[in-house]
Protein backbone atom coordinates (compact mmCIF):
# COMPACT_ATOMS: atom_id res chain seq x y z
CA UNK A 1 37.29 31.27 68.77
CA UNK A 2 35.83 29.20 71.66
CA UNK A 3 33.80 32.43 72.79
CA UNK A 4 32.39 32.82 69.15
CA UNK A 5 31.75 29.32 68.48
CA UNK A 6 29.71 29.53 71.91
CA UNK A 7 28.17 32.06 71.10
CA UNK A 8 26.88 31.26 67.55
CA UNK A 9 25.37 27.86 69.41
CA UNK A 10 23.64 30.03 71.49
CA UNK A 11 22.22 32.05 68.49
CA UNK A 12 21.18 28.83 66.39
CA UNK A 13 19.58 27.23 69.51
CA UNK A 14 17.14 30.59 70.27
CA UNK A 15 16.39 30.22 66.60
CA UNK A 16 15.63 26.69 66.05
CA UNK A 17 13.58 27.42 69.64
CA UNK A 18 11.86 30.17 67.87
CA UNK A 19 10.57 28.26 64.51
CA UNK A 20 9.89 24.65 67.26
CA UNK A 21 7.65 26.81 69.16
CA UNK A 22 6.04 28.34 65.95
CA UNK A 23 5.45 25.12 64.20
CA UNK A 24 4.51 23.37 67.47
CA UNK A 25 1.11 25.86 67.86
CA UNK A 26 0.04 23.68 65.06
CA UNK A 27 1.64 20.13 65.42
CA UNK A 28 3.28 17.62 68.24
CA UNK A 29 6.29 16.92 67.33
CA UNK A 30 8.82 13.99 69.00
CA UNK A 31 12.45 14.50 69.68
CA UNK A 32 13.39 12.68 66.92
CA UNK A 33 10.90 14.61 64.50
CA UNK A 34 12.46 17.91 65.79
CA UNK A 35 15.51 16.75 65.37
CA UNK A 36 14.48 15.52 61.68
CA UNK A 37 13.05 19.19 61.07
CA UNK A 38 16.09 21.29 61.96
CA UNK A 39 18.31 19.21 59.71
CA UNK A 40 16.92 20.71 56.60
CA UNK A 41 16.89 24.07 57.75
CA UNK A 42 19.57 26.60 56.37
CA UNK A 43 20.48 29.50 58.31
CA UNK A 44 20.44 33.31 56.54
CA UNK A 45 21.79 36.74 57.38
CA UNK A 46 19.69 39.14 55.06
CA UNK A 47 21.22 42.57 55.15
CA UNK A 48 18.61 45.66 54.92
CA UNK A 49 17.31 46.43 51.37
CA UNK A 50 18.94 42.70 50.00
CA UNK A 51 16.57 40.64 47.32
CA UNK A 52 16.10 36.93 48.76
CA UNK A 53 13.74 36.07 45.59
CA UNK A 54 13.87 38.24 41.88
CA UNK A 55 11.15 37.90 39.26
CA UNK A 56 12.56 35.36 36.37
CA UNK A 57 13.98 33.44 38.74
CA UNK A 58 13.45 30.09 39.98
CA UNK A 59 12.60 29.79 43.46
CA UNK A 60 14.26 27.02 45.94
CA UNK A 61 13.37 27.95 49.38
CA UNK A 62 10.59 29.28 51.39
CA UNK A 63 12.06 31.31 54.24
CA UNK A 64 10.52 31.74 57.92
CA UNK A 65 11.11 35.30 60.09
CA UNK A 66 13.50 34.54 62.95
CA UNK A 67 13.83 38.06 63.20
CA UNK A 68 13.76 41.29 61.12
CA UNK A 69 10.98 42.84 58.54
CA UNK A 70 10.28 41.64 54.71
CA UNK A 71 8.29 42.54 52.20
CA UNK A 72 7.08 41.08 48.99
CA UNK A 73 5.99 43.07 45.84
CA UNK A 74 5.30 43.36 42.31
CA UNK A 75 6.40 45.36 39.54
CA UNK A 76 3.98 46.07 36.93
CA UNK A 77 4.83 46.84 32.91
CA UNK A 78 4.88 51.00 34.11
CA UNK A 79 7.11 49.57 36.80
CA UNK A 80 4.74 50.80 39.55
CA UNK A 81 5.40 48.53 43.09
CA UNK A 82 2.45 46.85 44.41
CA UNK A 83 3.12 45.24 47.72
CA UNK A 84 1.28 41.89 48.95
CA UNK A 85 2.91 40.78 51.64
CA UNK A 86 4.72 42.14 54.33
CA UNK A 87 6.74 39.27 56.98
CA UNK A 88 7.56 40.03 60.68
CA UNK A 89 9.05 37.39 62.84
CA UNK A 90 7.47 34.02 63.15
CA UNK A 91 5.95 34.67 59.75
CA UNK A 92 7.09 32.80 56.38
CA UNK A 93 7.69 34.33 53.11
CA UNK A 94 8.37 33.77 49.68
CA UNK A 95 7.01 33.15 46.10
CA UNK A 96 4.89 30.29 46.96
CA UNK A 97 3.38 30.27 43.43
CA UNK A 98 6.26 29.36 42.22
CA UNK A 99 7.56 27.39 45.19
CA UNK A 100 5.63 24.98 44.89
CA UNK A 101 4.09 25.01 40.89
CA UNK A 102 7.46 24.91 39.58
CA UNK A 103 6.86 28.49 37.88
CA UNK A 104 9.78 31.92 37.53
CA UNK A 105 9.00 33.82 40.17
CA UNK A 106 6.65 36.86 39.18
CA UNK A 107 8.02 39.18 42.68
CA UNK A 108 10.35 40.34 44.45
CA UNK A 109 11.01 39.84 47.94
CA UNK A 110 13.19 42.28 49.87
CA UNK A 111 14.57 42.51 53.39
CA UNK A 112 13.71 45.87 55.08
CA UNK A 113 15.58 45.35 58.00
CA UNK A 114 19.12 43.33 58.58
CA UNK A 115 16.74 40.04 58.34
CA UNK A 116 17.78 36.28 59.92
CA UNK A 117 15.93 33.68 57.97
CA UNK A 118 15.65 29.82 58.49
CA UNK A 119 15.40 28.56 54.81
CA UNK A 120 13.75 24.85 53.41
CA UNK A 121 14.34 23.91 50.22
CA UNK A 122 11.09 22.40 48.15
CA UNK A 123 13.24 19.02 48.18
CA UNK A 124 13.94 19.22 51.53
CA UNK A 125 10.30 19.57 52.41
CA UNK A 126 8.71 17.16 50.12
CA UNK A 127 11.28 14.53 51.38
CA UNK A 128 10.14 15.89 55.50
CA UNK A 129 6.10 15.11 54.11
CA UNK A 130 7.00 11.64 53.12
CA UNK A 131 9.32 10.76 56.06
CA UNK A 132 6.89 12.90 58.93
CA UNK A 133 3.48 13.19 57.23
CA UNK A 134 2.11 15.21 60.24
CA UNK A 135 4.36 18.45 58.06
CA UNK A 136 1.76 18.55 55.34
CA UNK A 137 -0.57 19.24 58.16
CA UNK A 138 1.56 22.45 59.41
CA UNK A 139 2.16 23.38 56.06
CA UNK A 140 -1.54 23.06 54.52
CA UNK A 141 -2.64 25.15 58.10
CA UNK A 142 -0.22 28.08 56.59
CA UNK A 143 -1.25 27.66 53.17
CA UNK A 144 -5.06 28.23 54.38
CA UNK A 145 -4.33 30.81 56.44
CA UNK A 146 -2.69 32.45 53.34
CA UNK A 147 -5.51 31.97 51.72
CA UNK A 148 -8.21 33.29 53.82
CA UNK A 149 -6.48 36.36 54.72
CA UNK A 150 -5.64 37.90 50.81
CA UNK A 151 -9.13 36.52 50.43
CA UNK A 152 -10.54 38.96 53.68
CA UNK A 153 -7.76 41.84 52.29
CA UNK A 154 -9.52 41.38 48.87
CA UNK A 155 -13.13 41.82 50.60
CA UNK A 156 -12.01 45.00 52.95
CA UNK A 157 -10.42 46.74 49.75
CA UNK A 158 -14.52 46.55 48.32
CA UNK A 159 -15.84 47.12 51.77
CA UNK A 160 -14.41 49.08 54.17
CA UNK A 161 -13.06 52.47 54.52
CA UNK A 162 -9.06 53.28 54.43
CA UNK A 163 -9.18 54.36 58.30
CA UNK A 164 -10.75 50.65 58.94
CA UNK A 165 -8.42 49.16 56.45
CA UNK A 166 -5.28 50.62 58.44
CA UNK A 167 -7.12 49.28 61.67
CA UNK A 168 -6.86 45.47 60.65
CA UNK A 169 -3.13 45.85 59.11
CA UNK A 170 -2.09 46.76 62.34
CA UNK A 171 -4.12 43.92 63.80
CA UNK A 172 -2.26 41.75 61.87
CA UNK A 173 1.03 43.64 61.56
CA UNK A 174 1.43 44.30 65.55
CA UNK A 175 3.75 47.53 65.99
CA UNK A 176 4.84 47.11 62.15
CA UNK A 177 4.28 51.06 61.60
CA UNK A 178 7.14 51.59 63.52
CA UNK A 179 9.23 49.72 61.37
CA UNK A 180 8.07 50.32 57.35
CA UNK A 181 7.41 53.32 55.71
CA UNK A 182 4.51 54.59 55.40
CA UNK A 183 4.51 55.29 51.62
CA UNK A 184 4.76 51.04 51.67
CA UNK A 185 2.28 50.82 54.38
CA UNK A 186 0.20 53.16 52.06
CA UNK A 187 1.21 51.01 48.83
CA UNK A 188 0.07 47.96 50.60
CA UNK A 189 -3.65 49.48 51.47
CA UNK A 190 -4.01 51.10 48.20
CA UNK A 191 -3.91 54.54 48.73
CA UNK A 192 -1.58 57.60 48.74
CA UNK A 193 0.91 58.27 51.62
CA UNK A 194 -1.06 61.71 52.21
CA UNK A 195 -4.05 59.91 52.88
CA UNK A 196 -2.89 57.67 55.45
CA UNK A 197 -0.51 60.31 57.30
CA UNK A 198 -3.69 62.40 57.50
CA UNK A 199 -6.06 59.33 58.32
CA UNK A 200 -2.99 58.60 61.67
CA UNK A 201 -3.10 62.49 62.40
CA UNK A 202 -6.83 62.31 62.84
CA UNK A 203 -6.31 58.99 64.82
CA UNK A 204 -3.51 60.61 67.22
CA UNK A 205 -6.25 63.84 67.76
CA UNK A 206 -9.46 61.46 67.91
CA UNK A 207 -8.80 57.67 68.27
């Protein structure tokens, strides 16, 4: 038990390390605030193919990537998947829609690897903006981000060509195609699986 117990600490410590570090690219944060922030989190072992967040359902938690692969998707009325968002390590995920508006969740958000998670609860975090205002800060910085890039993925969809498409997910997704699919990789650019296995079989002959 003592071995285990030691063990777990050691675990929980390289994971709090791993979401301080993230958060403090963006923000300074005191002992004390640290402290604060770790408090609310909630630790998660996500088995492969497990559901964190289903449509319907009311979502209490955004959830950052200690480690592991997610993705998040949408099922249309022919029940056709449409994937938004895939989440690597350091990255957060969820239905922030309906995080933070209140609103049944419209996707699904599945683990595609065994998946640890650090979980906040919207409570949780609205009580961490009053009591350490600098949060809002970090948070808004994400929320941006978020924004910018669907807006960019929204602009290279009109403007650029599949091949240059695949170029920037794996900008952003570093080494990802070695861990999804690639009929979701496909799914998430917008185009068949044949037509990105034969856009990386060109790339592998003539990069």
């Amino acid at each position: 038990m003592f071995k285990y117990d030691t063990f777990r600490k050691v675990i929980v410590f390289l994971m709090h390390d791993a979401i301080l570090a993230h958060v403090q690219n963006y923000i300074s944060l005191s002992k004390e605030e640290r402290e604060a922030f770790l408090a609310v989190l909630t630790l998660l072992e996500v088995p492969k193919k497990q559901r964190i967040v289903e449509p319907g359902s009311y979502i209490q938690n955004e959830y950052f990537v200690v480690k592991g692969c997610l993705k998040g998707y949408y099922l249309d009325d022919n029940g056709d998947k449409h994937i938004i968002q895939f989440a690597i390590e350091n990255w957060w995920i969820g239905d922030f829609d309906a995080f933070y508006n209140h609103v049944p969740s419209k996707l699904h958000v599945e683990a595609i690897e065994d998946a640890t998670l650090l979980a906040i609860s919207y409570d949780d975090l609205e009580r961490l903006f009053l009591t350490i205002p600098k949060f809002e800060r970090y948070f808004r910085i994400l929320v941006t981000g978020a924004f910018i890039s669907l807006r960019g993925r929204i602009l290279s969809t009109l403007q650029k060509s599949t091949k240059e498409r695949y170029l920037e997910f794996c900008r952003t997704y570093p080494n990802i195609e070695q861990r999804v699919a690639n009929y979701d990789i496909a799914n998430y650019l917008g185009v068949s699986a044949e037509s990105l296995s034969r856009i990386r079989r060109q790339m592998v002959i003539s990069p």
